[in-house]
C-alpha atoms as a PDB file:
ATOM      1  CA  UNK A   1       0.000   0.000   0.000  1.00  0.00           C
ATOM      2  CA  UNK A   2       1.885   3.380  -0.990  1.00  0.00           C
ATOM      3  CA  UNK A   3       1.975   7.339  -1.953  1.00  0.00           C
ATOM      4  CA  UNK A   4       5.697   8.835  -1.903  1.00  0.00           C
ATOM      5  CA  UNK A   5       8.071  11.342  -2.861  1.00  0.00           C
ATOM      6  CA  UNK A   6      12.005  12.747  -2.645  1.00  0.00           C
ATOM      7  CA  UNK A   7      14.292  15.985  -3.188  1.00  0.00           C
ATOM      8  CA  UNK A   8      14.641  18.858  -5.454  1.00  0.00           C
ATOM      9  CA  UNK A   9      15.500  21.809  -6.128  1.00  0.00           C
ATOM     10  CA  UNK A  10      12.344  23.841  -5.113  1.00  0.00           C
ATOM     11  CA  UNK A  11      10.376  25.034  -8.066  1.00  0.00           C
ATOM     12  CA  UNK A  12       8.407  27.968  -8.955  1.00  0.00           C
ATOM     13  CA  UNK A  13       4.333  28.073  -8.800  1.00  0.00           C
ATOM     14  CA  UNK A  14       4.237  28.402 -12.091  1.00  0.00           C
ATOM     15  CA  UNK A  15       5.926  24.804 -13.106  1.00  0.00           C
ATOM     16  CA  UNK A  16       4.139  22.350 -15.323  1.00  0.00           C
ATOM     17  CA  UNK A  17       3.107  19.123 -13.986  1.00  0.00           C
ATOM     18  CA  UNK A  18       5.485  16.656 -14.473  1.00  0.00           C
ATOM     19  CA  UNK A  19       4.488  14.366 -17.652  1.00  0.00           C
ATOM     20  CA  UNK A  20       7.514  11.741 -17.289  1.00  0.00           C
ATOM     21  CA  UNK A  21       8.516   9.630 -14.393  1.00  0.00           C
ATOM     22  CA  UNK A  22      11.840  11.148 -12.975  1.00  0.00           C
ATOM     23  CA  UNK A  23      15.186   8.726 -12.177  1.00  0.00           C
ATOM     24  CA  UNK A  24      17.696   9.824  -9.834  1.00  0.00           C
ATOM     25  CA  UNK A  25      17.091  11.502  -6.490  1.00  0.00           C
ATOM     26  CA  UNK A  26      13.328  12.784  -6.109  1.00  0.00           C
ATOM     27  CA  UNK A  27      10.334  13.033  -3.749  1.00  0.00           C
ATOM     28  CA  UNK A  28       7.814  10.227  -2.468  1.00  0.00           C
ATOM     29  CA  UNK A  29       4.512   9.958  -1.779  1.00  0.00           C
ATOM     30  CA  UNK A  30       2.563   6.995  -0.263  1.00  0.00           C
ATOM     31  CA  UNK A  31      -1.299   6.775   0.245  1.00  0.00           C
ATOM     32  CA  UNK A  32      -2.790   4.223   1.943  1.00  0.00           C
ATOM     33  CA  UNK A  33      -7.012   3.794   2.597  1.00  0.00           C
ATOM     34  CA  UNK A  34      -6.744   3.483   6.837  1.00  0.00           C
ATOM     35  CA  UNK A  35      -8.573   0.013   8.085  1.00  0.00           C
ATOM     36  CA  UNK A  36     -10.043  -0.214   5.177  1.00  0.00           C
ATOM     37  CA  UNK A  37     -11.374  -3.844   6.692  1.00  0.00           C
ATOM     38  CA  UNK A  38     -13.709  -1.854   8.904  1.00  0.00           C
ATOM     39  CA  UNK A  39     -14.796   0.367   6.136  1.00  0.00           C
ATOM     40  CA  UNK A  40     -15.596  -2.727   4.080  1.00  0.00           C
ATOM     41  CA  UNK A  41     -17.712  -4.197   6.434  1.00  0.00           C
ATOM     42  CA  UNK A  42     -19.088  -1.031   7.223  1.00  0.00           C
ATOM     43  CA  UNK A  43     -20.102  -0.017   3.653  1.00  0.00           C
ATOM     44  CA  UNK A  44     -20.196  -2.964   1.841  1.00  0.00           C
ATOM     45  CA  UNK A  45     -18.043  -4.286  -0.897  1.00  0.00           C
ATOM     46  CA  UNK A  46     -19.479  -2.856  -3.917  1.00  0.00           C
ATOM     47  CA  UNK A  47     -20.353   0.634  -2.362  1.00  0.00           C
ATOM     48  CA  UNK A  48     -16.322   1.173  -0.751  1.00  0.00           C
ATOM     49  CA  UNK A  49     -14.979  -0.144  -3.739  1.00  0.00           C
ATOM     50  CA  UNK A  50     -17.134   2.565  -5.543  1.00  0.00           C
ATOM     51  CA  UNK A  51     -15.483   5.120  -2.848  1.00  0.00           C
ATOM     52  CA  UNK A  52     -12.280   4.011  -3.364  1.00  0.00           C
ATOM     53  CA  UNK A  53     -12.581   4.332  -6.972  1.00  0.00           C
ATOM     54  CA  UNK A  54     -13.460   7.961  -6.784  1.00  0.00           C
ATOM     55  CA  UNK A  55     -11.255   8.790  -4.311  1.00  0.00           C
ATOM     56  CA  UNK A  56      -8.505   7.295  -6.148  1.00  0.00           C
ATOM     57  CA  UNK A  57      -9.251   9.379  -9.307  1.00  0.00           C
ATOM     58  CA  UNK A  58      -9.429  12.700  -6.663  1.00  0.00           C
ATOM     59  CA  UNK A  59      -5.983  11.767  -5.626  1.00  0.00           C
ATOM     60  CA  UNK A  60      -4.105  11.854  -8.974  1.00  0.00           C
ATOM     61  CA  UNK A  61      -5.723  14.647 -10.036  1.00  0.00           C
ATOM     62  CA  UNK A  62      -4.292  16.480  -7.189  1.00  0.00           C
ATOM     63  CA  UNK A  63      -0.888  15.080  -7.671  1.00  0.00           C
ATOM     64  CA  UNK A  64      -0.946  16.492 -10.786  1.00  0.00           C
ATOM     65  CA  UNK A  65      -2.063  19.748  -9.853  1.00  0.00           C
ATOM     66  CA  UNK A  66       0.771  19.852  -7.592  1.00  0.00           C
ATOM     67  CA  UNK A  67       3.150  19.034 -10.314  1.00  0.00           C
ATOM     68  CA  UNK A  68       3.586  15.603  -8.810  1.00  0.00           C
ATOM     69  CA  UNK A  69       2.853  12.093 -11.480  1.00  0.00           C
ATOM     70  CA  UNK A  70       1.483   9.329 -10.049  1.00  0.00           C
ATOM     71  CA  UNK A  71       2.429   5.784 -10.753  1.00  0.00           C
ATOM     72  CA  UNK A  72      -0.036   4.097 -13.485  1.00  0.00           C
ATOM     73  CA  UNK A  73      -1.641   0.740 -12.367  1.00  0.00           C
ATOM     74  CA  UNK A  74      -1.680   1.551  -8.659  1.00  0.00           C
ATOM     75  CA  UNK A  75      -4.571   1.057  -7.316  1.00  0.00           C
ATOM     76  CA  UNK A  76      -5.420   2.778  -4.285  1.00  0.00           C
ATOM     77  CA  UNK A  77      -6.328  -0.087  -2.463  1.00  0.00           C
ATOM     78  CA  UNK A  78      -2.478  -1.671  -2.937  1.00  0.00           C
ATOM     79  CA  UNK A  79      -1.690   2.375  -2.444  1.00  0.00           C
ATOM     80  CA  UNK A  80      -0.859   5.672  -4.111  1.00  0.00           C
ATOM     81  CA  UNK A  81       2.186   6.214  -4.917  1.00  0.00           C
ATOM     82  CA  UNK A  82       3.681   9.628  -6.917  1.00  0.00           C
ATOM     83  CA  UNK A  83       6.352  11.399  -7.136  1.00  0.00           C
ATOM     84  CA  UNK A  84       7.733  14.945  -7.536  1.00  0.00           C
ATOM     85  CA  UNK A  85      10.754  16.858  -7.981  1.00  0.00           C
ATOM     86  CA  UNK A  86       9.746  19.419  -5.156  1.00  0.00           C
ATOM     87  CA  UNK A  87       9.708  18.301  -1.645  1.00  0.00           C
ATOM     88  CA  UNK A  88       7.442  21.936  -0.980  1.00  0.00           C
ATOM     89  CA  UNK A  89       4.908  20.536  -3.356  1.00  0.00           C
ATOM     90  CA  UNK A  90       4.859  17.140  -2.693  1.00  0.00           C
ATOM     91  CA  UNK A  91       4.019  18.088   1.172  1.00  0.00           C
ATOM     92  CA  UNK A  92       0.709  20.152  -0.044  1.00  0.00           C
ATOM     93  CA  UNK A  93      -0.264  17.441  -2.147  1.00  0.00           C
ATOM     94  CA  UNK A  94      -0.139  15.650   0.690  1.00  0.00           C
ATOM     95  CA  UNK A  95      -1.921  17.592   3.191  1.00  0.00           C
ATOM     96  CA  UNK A  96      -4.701  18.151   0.078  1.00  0.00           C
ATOM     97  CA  UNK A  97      -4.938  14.376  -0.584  1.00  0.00           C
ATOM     98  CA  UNK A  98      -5.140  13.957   3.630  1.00  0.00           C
ATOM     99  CA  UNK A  99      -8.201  16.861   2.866  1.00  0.00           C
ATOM    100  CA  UNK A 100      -9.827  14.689   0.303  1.00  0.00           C
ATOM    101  CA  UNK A 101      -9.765  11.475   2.620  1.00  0.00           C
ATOM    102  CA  UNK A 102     -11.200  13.174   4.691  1.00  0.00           C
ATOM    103  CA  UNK A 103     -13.840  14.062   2.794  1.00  0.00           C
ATOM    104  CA  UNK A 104     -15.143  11.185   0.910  1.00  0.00           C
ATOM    105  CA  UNK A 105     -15.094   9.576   4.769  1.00  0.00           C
ATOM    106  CA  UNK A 106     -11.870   7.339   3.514  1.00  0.00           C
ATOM    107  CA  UNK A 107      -8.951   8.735   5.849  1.00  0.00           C
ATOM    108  CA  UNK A 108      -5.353   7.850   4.802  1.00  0.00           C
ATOM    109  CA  UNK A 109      -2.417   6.773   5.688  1.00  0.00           C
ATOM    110  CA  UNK A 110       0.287   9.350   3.889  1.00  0.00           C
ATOM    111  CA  UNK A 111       4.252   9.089   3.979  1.00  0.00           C
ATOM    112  CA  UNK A 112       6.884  11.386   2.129  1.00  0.00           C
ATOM    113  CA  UNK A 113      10.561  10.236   1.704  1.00  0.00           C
ATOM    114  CA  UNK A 114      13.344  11.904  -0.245  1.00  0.00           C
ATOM    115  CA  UNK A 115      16.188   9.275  -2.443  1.00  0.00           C
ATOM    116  CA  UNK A 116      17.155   8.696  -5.433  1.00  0.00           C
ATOM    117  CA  UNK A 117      14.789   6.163  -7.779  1.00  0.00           C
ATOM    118  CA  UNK A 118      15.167   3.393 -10.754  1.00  0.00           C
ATOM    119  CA  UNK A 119      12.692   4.160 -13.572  1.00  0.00           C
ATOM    120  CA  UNK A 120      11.494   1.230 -15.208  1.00  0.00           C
ATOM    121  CA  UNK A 121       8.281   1.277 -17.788  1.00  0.00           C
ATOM    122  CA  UNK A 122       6.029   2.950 -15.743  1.00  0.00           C
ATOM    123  CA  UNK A 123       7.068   1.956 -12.750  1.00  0.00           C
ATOM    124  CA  UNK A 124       9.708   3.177  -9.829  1.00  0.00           C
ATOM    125  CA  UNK A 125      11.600   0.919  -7.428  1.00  0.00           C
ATOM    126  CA  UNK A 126      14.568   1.654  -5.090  1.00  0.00           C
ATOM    127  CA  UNK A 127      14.792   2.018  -1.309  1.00  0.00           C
ATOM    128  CA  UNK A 128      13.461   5.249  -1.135  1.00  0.00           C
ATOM    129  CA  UNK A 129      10.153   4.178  -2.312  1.00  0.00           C
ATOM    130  CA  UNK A 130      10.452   1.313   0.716  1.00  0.00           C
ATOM    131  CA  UNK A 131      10.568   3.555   2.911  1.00  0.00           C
ATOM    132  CA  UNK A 132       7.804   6.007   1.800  1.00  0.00           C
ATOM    133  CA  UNK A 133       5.644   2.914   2.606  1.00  0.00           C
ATOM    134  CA  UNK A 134       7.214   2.418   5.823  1.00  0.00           C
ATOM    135  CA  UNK A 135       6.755   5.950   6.822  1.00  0.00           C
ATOM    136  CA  UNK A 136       3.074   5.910   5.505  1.00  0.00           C
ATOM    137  CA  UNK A 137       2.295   3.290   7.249  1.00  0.00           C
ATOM    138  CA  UNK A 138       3.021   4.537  10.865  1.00  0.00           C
ATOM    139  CA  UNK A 139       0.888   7.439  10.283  1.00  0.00           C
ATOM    140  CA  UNK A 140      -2.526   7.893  12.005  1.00  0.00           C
ATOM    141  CA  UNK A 141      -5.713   8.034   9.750  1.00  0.00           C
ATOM    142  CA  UNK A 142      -5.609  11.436   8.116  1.00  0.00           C
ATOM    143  CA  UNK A 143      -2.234  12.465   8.969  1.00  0.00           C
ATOM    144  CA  UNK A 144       0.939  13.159   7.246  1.00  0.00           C
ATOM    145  CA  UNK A 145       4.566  11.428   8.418  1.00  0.00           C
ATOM    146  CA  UNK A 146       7.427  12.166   6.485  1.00  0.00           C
ATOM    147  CA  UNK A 147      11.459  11.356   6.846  1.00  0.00           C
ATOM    148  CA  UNK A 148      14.011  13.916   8.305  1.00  0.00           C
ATOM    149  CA  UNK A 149      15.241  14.153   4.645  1.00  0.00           C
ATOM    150  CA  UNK A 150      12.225  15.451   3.097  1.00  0.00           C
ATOM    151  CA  UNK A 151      11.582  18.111   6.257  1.00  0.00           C
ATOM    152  CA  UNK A 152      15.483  18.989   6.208  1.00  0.00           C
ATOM    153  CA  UNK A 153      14.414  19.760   2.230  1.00  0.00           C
ATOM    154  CA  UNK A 154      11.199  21.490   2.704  1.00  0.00           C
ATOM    155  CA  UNK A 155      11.092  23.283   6.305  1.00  0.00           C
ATOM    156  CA  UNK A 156      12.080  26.558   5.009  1.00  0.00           C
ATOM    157  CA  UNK A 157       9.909  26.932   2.285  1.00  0.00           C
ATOM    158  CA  UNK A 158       6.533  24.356   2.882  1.00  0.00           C
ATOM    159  CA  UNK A 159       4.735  26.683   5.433  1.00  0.00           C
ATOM    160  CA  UNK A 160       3.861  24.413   7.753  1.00  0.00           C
ATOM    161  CA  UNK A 161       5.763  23.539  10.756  1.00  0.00           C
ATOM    162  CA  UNK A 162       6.550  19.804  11.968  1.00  0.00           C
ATOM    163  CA  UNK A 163       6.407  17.646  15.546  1.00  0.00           C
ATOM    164  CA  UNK A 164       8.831  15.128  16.183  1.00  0.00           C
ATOM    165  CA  UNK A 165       7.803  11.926  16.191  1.00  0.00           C
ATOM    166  CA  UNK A 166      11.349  10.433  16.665  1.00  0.00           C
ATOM    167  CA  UNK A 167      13.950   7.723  15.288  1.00  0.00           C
ATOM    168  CA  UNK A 168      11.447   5.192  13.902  1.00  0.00           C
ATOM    169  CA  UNK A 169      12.593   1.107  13.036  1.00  0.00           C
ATOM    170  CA  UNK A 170      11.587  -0.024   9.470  1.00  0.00           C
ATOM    171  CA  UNK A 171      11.331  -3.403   7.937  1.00  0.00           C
ATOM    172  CA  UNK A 172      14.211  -3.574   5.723  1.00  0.00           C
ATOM    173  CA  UNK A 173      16.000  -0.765   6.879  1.00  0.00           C
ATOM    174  CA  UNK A 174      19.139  -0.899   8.879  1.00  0.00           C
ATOM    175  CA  UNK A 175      19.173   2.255   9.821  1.00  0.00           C
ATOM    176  CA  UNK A 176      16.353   4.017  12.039  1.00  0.00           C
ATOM    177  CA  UNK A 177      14.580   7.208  10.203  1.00  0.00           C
ATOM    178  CA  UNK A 178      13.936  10.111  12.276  1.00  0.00           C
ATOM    179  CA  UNK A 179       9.726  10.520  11.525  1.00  0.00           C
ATOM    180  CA  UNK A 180       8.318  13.866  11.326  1.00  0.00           C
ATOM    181  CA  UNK A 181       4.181  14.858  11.458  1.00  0.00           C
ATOM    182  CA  UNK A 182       3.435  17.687   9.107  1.00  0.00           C
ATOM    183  CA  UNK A 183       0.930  20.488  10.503  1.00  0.00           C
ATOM    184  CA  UNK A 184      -0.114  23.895   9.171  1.00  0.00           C
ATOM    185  CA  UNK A 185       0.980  26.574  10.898  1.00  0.00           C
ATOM    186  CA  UNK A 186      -2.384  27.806  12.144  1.00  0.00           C
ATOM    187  CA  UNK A 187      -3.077  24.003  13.837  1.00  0.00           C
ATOM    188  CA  UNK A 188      -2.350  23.872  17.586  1.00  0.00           C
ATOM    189  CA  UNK A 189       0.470  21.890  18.744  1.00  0.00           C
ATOM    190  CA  UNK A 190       0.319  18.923  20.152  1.00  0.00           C
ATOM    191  CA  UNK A 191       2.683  16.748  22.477  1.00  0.00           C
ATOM    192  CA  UNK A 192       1.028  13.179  21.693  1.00  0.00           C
ATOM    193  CA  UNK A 193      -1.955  11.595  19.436  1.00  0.00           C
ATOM    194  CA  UNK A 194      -4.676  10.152  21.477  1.00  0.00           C
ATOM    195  CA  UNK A 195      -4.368   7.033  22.401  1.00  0.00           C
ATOM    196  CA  UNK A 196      -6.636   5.479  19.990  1.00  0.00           C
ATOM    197  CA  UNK A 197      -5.608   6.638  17.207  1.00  0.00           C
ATOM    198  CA  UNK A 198      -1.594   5.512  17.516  1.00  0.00           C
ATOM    199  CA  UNK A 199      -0.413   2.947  15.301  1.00  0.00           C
ATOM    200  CA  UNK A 200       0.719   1.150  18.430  1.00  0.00           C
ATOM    201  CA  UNK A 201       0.646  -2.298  16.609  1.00  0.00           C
ATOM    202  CA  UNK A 202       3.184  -5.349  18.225  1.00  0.00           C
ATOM    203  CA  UNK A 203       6.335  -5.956  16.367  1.00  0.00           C
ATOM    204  CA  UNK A 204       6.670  -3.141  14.086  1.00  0.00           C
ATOM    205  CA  UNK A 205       3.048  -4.658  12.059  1.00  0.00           C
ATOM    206  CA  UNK A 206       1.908  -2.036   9.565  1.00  0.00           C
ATOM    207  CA  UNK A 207      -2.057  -1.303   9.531  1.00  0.00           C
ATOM    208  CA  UNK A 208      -2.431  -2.577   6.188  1.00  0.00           C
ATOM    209  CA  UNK A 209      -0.920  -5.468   7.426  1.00  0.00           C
ATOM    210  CA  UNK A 210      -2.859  -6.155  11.017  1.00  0.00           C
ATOM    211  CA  UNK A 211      -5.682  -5.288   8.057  1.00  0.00           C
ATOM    212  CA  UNK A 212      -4.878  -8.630   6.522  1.00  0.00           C
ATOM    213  CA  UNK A 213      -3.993 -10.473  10.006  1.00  0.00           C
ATOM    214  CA  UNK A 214      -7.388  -9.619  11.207  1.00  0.00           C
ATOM    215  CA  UNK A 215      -9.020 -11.575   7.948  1.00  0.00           C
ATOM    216  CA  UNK A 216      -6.574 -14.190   8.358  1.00  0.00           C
ATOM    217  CA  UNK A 217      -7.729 -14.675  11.812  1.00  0.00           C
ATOM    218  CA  UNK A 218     -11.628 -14.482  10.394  1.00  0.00           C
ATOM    219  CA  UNK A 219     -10.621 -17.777   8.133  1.00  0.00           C
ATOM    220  CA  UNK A 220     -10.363 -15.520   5.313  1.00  0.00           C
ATOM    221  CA  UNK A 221      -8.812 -16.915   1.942  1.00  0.00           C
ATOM    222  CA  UNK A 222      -6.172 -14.944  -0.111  1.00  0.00           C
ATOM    223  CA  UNK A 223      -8.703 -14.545  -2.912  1.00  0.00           C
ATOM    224  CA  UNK A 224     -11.088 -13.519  -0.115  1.00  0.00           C
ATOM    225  CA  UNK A 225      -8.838 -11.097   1.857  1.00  0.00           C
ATOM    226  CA  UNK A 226      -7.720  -9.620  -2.201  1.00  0.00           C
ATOM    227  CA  UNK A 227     -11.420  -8.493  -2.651  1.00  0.00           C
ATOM    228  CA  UNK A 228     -12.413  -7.175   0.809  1.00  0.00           C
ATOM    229  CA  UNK A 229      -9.336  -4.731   0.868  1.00  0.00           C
ATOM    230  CA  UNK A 230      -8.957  -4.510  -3.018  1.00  0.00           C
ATOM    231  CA  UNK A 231      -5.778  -5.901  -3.294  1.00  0.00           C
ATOM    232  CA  UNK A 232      -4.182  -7.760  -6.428  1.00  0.00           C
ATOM    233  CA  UNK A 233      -3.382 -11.448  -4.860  1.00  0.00           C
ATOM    234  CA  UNK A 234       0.201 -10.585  -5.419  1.00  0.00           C
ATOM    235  CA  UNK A 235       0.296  -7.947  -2.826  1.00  0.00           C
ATOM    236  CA  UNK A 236      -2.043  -9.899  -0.453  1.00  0.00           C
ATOM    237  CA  UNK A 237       0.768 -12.292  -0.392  1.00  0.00           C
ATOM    238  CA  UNK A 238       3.328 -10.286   0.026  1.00  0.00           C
ATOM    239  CA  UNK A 239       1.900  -8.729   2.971  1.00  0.00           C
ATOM    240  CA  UNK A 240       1.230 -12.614   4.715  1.00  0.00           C
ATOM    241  CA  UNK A 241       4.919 -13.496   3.933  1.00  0.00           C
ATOM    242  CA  UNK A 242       5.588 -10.200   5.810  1.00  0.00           C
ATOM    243  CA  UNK A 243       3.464 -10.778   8.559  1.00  0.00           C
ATOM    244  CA  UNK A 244       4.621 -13.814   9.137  1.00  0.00           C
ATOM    245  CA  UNK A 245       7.978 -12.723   9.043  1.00  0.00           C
ATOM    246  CA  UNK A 246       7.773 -10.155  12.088  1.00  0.00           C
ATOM    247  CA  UNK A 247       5.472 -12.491  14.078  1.00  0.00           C
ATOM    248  CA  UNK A 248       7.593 -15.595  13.694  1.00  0.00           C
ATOM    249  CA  UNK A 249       4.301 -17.244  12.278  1.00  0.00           C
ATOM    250  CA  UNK A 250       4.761 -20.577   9.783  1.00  0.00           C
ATOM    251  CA  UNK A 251       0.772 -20.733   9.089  1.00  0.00           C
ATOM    252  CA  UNK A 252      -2.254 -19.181   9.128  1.00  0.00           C
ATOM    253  CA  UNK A 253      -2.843 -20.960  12.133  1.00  0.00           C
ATOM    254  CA  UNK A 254      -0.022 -19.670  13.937  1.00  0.00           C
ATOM    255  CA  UNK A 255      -1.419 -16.185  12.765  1.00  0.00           C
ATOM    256  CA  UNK A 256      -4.407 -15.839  13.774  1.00  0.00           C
ATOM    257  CA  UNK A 257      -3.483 -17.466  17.558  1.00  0.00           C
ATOM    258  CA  UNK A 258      -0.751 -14.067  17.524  1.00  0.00           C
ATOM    259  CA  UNK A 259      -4.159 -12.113  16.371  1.00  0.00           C
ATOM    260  CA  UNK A 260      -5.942 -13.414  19.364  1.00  0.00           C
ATOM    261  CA  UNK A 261      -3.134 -13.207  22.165  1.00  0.00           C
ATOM    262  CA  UNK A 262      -2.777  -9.427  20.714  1.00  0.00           C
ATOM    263  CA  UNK A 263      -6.379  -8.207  20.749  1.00  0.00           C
ATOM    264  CA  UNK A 264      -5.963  -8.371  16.915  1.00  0.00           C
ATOM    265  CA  UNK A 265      -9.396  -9.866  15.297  1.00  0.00           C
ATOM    266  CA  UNK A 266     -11.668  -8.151  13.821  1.00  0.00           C
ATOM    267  CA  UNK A 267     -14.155  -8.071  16.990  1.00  0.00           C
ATOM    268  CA  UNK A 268     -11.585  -6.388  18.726  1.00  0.00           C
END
C-alpha cells in the first residue's frame, strides 16, 4: 500500500506538472485507505470499492495539480504512490490528498521520503520508495509522516511547521529514520496523538498489514482477503509473507493465535 516522494530543487508556482517519471534523487509519496477492513464491512463491498474508486481518481488529479505524477496501475487499495521533484509541493499534495480522505469519509495513511529512484516502464523501485511505505504506514488516519530528509528539504519553504515523532525502526532498513508529522501553521500543537488513534501495533506490524492479520484470523482466503481490501493477490501475499515474518508465524494458524493473544481480530 503506498503514496511517496524525494528531493529537489524547489520550483516555482508556475511549473508544469510533471508528464515523465523522474530517475535519480526525487520526492515520495505513499497513500494508503486506513482500516479499510472496517470500512468494508461497514459499507459494503461494492459501495467502498465505488469510494475508493473515486477517491482514487481525486488523488491523482491532485498530484498532478501539484506538479507531482502518479504511478499508473496503482490502485489505491495496494496504495498511491507519486512522485515529484519538489519536496514543498509534494508536502501540499499531501496535506490536500489527507483533505480529500477526509472528505469522501476514507482517511489515509500518507508518507513522504526523499532518495534517489530506478525508472522502469512505468514503474519506480529503489529504497526510497520502501521507505515512503514504511513511513506511511506509521501514520494515524488522516495524517501526514514524512522522513528527516524530506523536512530537512522542505522546512524553510513548505509553510507548515513539523512535531517530532522520533527515530522510527523499518522493515528492511538498517538504519532508524527520524519521523516527522506535518501540521499547518495555524493548527495547535500537540505533544502526543490520542491514544486510539496511535499505530501502536506489536512488532513493528503495519495497519495494512494487522488489516490482513485480522481476515486471516476471520478464516479468510487470499482470494477472499484480495477483494475485501482490493488488493491484487500478489500484494495480499506479500503482505502474509511479511506478517509472518515479524510475528515468527509458519501458518495461518499460527497467525491468527498471535491475532488473538494481541487483541488483533476483527471483533476487537
Amino acid at each position: 500500500p503506498r503514496l511517496i516522494a524525494e528531493f529537489v530543487s524547489e520550483t516555482s508556482e508556475t511549473e508544469p506538472a510533471a508528464t515523465t517519471l523522474p530517475s535519480g534523487t526525487a520526492v515520495i509519496l505513499f497513500a494508503d485507505i486506513a482500516d479499510s477492513t472496517a470500512l468494508t464491512e461497514r459499507l459494503g463491498d461494492a459501495a467502498f470499492r465505488a469510494k475508493a474508486r473515486d477517491l482514487d481518481a481525486t488523488l491523482r488529479s491532485v498530484i498532478h495539480e501539484h506538479a507531482g505524477t502518479a504511478i499508473e496501475g496503482k490502485l489505491l487499495g495496494d496504495g498511491v504512490l507519486a512522485v515529484f521533484t519538489s519536496a514543498r509541493k509534494a508536502i501540499e499534495a499531501a496535506l490536500a490528498c489527507g483533505t480529500a480522505g477526509s472528505r469522501a469519509e476514507l482517511p489515509l495513511h500518507l508518507g513522504l521520503h526523499a532518495g534517489d529512484v530506478i525508472h522502469e516502464e512505468n514503474n519506480i523501485y529503489g529504497g526510497a520508495v520502501n521507505i515512503a511505505s514504511r513511513i506511511s504506514g506509521l501514520s494515524a488516519p488522516g495524517e501526514v509522516l514524512v522522513s528527516e530528509t524530506v523536512r530537512s528539504l522542505a522546512r524553510t519553504s513548505a509553510g507548515v511547521r513539523f512535531e517530532d515523532r522520533g527515530d522510527q525502526r523499518l522493515k528492511g532498513v538498517s538504519d532508524a529514520v527520524r519521523v516527522w508529522a506535518v501540521k499547518p501553521l495555524d493548527a495547535s500543537p500537540v505533544s502526543d496523538l490520542p491514544r486510539s488513534q496511535k499505530p501502536a501495533y506489536p512488532d513493528l506490524l503495519t495497519a495494512r498489514e494487522v488489516e490482513v492479520l485480522r481476515l486471516i484470523a476471520a478464516g479468510r482466503t487470499n482470494l477472499e482477503i484480495s477483494r475485501e481490501l482490493v488488493l491484487s493477490l500478489r500484494t495480499v501475499a506479500r503482505h502474509i509473507t511479511n506478517i509472518y515474518g515479524k510475528i515468527g508465524a509458519r501458518s495461518k494458524v499460527d497467525a491468527a493465535s498471535y491475532a488473538m493473544r494481541h487483541n488483533l481480530t476483527v471483533e476487537s
